[in-house]
Structure formats: C-alpha cells, structure tokens
PDB file of N, CA and C in Angstrom:
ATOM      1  N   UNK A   1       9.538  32.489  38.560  1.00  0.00           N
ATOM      2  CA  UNK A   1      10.422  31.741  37.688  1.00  0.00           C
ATOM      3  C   UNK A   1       9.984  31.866  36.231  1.00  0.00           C
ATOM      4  N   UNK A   2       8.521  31.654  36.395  1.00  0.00           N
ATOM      5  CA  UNK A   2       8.485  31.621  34.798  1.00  0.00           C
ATOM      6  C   UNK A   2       8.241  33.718  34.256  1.00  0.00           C
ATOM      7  N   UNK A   3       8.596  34.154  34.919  1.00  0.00           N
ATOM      8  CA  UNK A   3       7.834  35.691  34.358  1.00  0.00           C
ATOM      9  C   UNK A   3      10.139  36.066  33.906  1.00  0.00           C
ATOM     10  N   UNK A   4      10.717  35.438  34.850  1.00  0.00           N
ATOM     11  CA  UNK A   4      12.027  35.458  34.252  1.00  0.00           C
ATOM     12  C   UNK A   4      12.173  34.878  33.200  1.00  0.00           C
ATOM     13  N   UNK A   5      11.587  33.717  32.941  1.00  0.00           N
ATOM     14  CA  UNK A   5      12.095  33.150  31.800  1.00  0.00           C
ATOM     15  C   UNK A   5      11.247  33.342  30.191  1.00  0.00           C
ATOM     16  N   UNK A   6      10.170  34.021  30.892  1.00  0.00           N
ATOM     17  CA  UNK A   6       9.085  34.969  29.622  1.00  0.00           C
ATOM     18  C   UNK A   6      10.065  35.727  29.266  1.00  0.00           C
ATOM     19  N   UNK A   7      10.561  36.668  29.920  1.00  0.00           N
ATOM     20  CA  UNK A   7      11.303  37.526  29.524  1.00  0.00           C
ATOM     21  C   UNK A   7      12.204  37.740  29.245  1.00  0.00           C
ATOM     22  N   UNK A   8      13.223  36.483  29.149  1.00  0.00           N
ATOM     23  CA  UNK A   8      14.584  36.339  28.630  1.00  0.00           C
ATOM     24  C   UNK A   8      14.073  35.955  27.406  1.00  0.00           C
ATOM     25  N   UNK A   9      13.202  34.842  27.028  1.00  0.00           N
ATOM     26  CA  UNK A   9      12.659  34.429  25.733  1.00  0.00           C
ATOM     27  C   UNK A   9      12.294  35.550  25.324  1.00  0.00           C
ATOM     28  N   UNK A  10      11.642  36.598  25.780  1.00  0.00           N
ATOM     29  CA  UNK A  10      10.972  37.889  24.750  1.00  0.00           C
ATOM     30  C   UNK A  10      12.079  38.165  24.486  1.00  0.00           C
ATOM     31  N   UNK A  11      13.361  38.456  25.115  1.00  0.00           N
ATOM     32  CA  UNK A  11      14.112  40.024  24.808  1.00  0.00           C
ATOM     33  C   UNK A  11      15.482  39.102  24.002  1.00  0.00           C
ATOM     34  N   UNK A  12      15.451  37.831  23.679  1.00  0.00           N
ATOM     35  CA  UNK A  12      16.023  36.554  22.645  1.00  0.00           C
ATOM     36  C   UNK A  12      15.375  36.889  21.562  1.00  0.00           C
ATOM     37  N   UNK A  13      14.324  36.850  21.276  1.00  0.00           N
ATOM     38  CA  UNK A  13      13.203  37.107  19.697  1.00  0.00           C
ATOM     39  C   UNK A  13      13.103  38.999  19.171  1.00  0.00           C
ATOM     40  N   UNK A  14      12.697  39.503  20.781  1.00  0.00           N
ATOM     41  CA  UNK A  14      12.864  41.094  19.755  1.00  0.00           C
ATOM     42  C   UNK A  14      14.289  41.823  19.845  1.00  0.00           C
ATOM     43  N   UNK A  15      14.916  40.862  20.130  1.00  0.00           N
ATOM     44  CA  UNK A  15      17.022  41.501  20.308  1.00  0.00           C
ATOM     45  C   UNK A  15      17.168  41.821  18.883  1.00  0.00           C
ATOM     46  N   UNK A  16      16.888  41.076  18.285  1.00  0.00           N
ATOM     47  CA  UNK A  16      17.164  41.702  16.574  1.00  0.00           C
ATOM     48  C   UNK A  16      15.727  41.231  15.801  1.00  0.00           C
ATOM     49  N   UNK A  17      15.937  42.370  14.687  1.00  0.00           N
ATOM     50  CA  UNK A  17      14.625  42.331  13.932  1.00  0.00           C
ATOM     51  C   UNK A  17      14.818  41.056  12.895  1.00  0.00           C
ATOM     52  N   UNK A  18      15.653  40.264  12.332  1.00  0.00           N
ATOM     53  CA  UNK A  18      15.835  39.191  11.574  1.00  0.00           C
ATOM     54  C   UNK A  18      15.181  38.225  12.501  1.00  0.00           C
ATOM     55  N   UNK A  19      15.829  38.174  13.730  1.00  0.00           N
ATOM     56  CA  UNK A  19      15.435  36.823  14.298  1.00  0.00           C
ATOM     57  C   UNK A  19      13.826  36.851  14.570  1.00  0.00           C
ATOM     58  N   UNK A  20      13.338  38.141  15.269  1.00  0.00           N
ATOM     59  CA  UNK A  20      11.955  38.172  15.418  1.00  0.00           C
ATOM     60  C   UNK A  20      10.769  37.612  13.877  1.00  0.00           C
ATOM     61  N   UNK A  21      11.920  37.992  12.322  1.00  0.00           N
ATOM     62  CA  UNK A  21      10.850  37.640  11.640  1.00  0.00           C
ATOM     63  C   UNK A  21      10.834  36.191  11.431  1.00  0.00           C
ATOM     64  N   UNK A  22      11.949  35.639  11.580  1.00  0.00           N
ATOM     65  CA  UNK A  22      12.079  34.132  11.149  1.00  0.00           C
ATOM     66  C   UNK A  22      11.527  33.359  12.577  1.00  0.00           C
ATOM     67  N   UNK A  23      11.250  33.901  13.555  1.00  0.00           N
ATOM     68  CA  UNK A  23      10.772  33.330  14.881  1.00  0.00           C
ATOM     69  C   UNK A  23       9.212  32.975  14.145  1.00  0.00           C
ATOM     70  N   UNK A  24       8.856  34.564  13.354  1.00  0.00           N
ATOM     71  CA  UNK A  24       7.154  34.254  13.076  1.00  0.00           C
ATOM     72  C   UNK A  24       6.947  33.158  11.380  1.00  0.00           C
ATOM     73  N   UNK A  25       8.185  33.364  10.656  1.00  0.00           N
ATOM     74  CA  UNK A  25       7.921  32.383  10.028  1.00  0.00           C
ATOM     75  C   UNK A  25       8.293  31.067  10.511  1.00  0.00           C
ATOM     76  N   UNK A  26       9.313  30.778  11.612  1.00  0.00           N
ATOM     77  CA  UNK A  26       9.014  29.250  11.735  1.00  0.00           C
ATOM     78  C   UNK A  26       7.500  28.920  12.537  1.00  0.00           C
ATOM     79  N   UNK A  27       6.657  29.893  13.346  1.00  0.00           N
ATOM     80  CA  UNK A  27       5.653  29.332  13.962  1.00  0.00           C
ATOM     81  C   UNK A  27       4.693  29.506  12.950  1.00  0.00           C
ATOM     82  N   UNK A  28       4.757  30.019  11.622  1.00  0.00           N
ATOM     83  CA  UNK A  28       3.397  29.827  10.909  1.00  0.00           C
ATOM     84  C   UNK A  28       3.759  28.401  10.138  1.00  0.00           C
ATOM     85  N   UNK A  29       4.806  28.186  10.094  1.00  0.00           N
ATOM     86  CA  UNK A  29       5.158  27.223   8.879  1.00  0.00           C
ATOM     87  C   UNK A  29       4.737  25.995  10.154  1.00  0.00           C
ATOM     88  N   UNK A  30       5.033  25.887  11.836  1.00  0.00           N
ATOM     89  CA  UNK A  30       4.607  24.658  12.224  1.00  0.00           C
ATOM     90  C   UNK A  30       3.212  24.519  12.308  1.00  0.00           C
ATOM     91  N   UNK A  31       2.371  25.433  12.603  1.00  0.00           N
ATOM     92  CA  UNK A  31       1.036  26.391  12.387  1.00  0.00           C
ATOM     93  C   UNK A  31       0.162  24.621  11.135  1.00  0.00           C
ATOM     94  N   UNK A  32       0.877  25.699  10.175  1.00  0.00           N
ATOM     95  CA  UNK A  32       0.479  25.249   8.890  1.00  0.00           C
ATOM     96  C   UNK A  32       0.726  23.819   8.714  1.00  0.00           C
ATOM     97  N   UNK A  33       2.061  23.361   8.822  1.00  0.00           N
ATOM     98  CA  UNK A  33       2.023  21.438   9.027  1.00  0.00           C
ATOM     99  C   UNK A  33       0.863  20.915   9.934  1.00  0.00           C
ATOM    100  N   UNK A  34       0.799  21.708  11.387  1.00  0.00           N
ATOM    101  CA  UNK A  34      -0.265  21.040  11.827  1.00  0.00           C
ATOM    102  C   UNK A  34      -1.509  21.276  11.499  1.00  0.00           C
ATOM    103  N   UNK A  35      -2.094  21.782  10.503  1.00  0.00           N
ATOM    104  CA  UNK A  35      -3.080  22.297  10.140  1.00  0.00           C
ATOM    105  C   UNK A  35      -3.161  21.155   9.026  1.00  0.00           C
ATOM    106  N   UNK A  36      -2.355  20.767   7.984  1.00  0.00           N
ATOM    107  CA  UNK A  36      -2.358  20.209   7.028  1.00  0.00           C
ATOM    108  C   UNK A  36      -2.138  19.017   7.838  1.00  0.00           C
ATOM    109  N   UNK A  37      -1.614  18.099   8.854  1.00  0.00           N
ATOM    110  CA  UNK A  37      -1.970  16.852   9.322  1.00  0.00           C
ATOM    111  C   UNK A  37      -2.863  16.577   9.945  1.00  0.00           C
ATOM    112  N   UNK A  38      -3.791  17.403  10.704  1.00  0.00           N
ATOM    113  CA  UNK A  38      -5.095  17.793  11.342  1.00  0.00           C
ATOM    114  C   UNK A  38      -6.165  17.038  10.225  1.00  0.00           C
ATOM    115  N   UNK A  39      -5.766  17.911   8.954  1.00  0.00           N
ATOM    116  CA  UNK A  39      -6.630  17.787   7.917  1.00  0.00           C
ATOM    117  C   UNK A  39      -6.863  16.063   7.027  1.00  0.00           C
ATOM    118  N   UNK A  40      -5.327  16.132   7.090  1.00  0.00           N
ATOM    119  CA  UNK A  40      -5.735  14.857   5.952  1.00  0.00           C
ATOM    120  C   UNK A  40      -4.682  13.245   6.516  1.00  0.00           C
ATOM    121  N   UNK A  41      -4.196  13.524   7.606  1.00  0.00           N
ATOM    122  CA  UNK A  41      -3.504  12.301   8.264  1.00  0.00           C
ATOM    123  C   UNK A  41      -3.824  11.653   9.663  1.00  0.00           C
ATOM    124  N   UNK A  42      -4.311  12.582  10.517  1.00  0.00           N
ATOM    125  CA  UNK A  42      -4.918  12.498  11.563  1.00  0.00           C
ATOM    126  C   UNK A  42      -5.850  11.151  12.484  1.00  0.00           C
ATOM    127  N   UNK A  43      -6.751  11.160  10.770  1.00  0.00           N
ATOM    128  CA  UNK A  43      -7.824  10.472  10.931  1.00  0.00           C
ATOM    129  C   UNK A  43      -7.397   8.674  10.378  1.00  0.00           C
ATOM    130  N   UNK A  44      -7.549   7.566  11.408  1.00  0.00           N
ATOM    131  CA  UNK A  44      -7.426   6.211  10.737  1.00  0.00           C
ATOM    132  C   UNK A  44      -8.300   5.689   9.859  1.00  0.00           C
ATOM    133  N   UNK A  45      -7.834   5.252   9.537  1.00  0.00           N
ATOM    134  CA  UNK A  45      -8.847   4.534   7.987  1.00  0.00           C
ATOM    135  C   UNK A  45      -9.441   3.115   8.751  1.00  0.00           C
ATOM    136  N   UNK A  46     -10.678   2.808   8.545  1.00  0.00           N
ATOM    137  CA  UNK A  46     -11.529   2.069   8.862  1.00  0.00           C
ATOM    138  C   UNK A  46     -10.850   0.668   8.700  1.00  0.00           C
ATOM    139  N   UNK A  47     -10.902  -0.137   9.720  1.00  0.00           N
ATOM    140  CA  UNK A  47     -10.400  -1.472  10.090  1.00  0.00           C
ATOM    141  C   UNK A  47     -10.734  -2.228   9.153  1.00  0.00           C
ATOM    142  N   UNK A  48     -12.034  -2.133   8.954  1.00  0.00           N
ATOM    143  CA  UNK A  48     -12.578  -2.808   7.698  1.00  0.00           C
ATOM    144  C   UNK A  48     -12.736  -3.194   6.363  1.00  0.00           C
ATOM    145  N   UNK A  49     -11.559  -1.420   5.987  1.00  0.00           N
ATOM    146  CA  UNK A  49     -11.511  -1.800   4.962  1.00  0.00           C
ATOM    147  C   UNK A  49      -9.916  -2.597   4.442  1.00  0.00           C
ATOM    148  N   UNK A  50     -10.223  -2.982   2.864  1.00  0.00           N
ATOM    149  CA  UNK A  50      -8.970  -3.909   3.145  1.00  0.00           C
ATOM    150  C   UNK A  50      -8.359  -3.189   1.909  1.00  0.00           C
ATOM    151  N   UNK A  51      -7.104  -3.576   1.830  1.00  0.00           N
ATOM    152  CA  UNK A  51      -6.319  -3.021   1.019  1.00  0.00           C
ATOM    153  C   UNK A  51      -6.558  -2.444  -0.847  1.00  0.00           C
ATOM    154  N   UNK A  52      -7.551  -3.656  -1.147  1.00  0.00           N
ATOM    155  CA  UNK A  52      -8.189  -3.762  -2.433  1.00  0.00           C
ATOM    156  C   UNK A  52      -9.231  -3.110  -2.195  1.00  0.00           C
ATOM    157  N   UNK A  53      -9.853  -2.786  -1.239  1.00  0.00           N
ATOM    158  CA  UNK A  53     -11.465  -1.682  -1.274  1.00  0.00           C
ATOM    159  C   UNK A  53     -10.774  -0.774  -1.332  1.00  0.00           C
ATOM    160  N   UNK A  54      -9.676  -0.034  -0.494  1.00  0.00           N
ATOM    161  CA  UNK A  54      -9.202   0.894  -0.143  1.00  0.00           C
ATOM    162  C   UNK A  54      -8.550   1.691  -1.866  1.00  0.00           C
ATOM    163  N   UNK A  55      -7.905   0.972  -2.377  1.00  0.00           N
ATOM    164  CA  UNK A  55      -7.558   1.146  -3.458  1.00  0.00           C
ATOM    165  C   UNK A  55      -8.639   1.675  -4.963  1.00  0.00           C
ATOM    166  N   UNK A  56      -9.609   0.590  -4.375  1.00  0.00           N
ATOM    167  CA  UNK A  56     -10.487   0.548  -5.506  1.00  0.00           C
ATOM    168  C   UNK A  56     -11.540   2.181  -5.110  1.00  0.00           C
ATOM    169  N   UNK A  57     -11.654   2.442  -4.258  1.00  0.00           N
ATOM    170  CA  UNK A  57     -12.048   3.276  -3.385  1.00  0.00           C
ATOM    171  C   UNK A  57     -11.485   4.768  -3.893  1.00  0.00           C
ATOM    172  N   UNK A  58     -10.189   4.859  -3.771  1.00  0.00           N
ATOM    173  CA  UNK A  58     -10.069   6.154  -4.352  1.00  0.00           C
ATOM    174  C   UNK A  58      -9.320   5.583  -5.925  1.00  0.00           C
ATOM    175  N   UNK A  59      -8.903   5.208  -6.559  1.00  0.00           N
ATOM    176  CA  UNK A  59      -9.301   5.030  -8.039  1.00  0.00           C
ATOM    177  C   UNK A  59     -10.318   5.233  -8.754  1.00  0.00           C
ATOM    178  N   UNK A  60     -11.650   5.285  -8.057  1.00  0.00           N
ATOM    179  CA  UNK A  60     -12.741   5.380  -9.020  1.00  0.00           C
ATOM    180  C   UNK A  60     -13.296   7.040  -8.994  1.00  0.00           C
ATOM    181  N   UNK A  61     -13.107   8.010  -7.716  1.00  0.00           N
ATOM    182  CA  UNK A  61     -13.145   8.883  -7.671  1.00  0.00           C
ATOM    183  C   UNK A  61     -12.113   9.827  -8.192  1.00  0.00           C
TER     184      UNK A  61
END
C-alpha cells in the first residue's frame, strides 16, 4: 500500500519540473520556520519570572 502511494506522490512532484521546484521550496521554507521556532519560541520562560523582571531583563541588554 504504501510503495503505491510513494509512487503516485513521486510521479505528482517529478510530472512537471515547476511543481518539483516549488515542492523543494515549500519544504525548505517549512524546514526553515521550524528551525527558527526551535530556536527562539520553543523554549518557556521561567515561572518565576514576572512581567516587570522580564521586561527589565531584556531592556537593559
């Protein structure tokens, strides 16, 4: 089942050369969002701190 459906998906992406390139730019561009939320959203900010540390926190840097 799935070696049919590999291969309907392959021969969907290399059927034409437009679609194959925009196939590889939409997977670098989701690539790259998750790379950039990995990086800097991912992570929770400490319970502890409170809204005014948090602030004061990156203002001074």
């Amino acid at each position: 089942m799935f070696t049919k459906l590999n291969s309907a998906v392959m021969q969907f992406i290399t059927q034409n050369q437009f679609r194959k390139e925009i196939m590889i730019v939409i997977a670098l561009k989701l690539a790259a969002l998750f790379l950039l939320w990995w990086l800097f959203f991912s992570h929770p900010i400490a319970d502890s701190l409170e809204k005014h540390d948090l602030a004061k926190r990156y203002m001074n840097n």
